[in-house]
C-alpha atoms as a PDB file:
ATOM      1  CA  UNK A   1     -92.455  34.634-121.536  1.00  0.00           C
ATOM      2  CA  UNK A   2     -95.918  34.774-119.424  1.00  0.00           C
ATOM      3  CA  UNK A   3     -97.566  31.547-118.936  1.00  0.00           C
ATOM      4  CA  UNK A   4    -100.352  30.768-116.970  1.00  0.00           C
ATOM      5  CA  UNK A   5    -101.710  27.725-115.162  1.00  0.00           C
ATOM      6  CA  UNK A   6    -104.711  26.829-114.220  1.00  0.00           C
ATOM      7  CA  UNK A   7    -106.081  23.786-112.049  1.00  0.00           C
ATOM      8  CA  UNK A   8    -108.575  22.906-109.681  1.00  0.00           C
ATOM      9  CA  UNK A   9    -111.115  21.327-112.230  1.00  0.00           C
ATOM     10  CA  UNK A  10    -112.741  18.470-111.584  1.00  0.00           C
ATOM     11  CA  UNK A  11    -115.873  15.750-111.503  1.00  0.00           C
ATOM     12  CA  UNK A  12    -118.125  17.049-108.988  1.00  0.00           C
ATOM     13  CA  UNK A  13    -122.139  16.610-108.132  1.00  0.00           C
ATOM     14  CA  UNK A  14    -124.711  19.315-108.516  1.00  0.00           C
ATOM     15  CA  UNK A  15    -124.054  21.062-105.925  1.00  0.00           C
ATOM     16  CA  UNK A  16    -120.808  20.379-104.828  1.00  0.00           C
ATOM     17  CA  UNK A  17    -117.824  22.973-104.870  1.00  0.00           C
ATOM     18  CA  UNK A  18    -114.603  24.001-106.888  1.00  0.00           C
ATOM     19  CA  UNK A  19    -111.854  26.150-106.277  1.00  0.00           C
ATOM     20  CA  UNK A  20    -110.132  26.906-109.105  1.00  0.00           C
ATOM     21  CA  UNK A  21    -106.367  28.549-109.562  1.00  0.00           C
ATOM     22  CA  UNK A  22    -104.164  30.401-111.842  1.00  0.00           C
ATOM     23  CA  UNK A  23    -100.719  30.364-111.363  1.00  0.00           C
ATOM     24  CA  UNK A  24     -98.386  32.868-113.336  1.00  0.00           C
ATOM     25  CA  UNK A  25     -95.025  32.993-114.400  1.00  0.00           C
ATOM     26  CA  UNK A  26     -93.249  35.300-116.169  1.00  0.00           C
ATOM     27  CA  UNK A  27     -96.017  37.838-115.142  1.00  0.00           C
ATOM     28  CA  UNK A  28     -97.115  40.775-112.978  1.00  0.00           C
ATOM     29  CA  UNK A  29     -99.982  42.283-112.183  1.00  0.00           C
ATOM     30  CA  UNK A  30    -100.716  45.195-114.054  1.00  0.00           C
ATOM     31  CA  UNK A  31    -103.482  47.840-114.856  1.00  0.00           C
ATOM     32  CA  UNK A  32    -104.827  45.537-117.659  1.00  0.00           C
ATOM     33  CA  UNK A  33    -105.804  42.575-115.112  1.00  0.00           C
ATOM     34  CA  UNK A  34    -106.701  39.340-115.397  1.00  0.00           C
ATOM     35  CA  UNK A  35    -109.634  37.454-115.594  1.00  0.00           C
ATOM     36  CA  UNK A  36    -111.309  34.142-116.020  1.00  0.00           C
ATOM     37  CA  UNK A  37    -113.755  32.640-118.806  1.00  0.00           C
ATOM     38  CA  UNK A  38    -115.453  29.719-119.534  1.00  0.00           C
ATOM     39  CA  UNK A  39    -116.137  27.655-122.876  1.00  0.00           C
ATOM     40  CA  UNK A  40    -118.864  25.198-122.602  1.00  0.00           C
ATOM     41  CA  UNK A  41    -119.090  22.522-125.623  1.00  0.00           C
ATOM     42  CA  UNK A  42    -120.117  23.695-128.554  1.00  0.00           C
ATOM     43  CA  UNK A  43    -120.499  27.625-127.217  1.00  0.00           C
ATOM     44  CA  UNK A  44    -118.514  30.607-126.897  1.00  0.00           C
ATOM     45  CA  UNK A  45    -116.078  31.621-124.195  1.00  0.00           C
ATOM     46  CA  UNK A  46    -117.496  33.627-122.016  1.00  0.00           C
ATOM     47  CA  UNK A  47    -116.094  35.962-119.482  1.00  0.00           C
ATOM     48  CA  UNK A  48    -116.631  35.079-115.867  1.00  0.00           C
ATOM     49  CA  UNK A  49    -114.518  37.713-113.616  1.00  0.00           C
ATOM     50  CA  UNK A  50    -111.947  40.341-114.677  1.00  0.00           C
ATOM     51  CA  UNK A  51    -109.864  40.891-111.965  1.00  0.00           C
ATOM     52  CA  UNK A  52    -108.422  44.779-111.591  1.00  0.00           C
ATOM     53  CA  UNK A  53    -107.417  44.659-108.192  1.00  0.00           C
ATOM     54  CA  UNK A  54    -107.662  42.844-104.904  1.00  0.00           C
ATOM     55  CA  UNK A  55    -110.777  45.938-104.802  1.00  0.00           C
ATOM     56  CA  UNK A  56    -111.772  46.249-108.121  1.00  0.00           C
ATOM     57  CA  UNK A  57    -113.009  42.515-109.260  1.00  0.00           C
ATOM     58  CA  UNK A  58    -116.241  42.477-112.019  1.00  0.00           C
ATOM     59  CA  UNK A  59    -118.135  39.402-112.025  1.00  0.00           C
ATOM     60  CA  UNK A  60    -120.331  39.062-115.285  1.00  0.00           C
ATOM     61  CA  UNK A  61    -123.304  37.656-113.523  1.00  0.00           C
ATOM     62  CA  UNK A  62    -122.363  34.193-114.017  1.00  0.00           C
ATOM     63  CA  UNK A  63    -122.404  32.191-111.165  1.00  0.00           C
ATOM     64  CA  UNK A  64    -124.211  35.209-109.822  1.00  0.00           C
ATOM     65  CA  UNK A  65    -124.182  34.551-105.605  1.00  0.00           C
ATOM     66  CA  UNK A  66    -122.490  31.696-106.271  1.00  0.00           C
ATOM     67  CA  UNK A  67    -119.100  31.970-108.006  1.00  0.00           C
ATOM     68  CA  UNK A  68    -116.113  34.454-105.991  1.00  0.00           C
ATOM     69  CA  UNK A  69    -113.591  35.486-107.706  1.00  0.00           C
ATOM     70  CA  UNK A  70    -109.940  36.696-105.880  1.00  0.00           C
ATOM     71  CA  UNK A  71    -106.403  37.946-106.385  1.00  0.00           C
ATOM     72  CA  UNK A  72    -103.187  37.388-104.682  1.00  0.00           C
ATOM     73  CA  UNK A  73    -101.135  40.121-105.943  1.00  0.00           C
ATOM     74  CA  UNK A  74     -98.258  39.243-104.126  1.00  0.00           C
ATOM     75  CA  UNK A  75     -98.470  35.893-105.949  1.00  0.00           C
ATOM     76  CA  UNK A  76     -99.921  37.306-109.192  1.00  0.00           C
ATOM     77  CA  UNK A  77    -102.227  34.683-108.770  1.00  0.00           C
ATOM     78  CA  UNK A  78    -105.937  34.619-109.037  1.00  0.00           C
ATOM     79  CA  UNK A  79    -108.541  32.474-107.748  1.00  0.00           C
ATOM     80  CA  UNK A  80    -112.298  31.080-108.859  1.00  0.00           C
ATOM     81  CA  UNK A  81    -114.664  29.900-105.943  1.00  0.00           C
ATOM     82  CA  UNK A  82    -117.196  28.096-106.836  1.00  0.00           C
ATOM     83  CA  UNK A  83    -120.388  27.024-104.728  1.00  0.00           C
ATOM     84  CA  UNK A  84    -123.677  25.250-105.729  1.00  0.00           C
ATOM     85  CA  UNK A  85    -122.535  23.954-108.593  1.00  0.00           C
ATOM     86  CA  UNK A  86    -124.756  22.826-111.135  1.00  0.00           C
ATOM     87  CA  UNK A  87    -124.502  21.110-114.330  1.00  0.00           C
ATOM     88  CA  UNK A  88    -124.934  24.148-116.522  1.00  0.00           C
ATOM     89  CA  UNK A  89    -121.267  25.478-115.035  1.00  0.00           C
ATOM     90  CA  UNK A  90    -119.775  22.459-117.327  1.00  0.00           C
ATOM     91  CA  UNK A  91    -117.099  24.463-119.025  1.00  0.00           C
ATOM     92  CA  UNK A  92    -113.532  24.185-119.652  1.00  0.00           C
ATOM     93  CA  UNK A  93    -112.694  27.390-117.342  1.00  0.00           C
ATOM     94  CA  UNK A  94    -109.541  29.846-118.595  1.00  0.00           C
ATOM     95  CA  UNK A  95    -107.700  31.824-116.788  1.00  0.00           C
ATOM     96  CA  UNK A  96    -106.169  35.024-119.028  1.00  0.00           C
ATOM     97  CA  UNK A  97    -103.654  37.828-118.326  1.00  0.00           C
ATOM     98  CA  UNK A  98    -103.885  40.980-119.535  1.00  0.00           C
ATOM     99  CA  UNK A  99    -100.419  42.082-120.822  1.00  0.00           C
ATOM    100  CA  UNK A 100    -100.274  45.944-122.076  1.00  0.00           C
ATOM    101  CA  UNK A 101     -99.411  46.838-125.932  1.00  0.00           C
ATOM    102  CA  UNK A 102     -98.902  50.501-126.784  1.00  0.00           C
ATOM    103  CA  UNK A 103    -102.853  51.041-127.462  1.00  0.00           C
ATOM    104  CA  UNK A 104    -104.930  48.256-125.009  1.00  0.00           C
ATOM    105  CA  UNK A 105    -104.245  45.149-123.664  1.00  0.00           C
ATOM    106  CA  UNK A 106    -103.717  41.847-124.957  1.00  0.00           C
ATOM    107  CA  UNK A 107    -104.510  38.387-123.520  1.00  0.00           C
ATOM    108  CA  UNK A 108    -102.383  35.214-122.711  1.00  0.00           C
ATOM    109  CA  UNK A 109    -104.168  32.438-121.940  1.00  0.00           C
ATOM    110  CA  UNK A 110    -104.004  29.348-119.990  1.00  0.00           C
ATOM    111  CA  UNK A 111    -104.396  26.071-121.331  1.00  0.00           C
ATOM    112  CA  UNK A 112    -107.888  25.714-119.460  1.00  0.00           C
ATOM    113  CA  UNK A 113    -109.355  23.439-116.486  1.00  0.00           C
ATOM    114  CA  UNK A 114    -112.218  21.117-117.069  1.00  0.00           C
ATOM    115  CA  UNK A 115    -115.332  21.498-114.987  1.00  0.00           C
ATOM    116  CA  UNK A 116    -117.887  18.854-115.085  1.00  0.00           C
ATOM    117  CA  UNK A 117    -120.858  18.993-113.096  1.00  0.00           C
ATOM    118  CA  UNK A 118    -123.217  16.111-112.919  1.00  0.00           C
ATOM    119  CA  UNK A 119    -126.387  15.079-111.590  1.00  0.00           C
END
């Protein structure tokens, strides 16, 4: 069973920076990837990064210049830098792996991180 953990969250100024992290178990890193999204109150989630490989990482132009996003493949981890935070990056922040079904992919999820960014 693949579950996924994600911490790093926290209370932090405008500003300030987080690094968050997904642990996996139960997983490996596979051609479907894995990514992190956000969910802001009352919003949709929103994808941040989708994470291919250690070479192939898509950021969606959130955070744009600010927000990194990383793999540890040996790990089948993946990380979320983020600098200059500022209070619209208030989210809870998933992490998701992409598991393969015979057509596409599917996602698991993590249970989310809380982000708040204050002034």
């Amino acid at each position: 069973q693949v579950k996924l953990v994600e911490s790093g969250g926290g209370s932090v100024k405008v500003g300030g920076s987080l690094m968050l992290s997904c642990t996996t178990s139960g997983y490996t890193f596979n051609s479907c990837g894995m990514g992190w999204y956000r969910q802001a109150p009352g919003e949709e989630r929103q994808m941040v990064s989708h994470i291919l490989s250690d070479r192939d990482i898509y950021m969606s132009g959130i955070g744009q210049g600010r927000f990194t996003a990383s793999q540890d493949k040996a790990k089948n981890a993946i990380y979320l830098k983020m600098n200059r935070l500022e209070t619209e990056d208030t989210a809870v922040y998933f992490c998701a792996a992409g598991v393969p079904t015979r057509d596409s992919c599917t996602n698991v999820w993590g249970q989310g991180t809380q982000v708040t960014v204050s002034s």
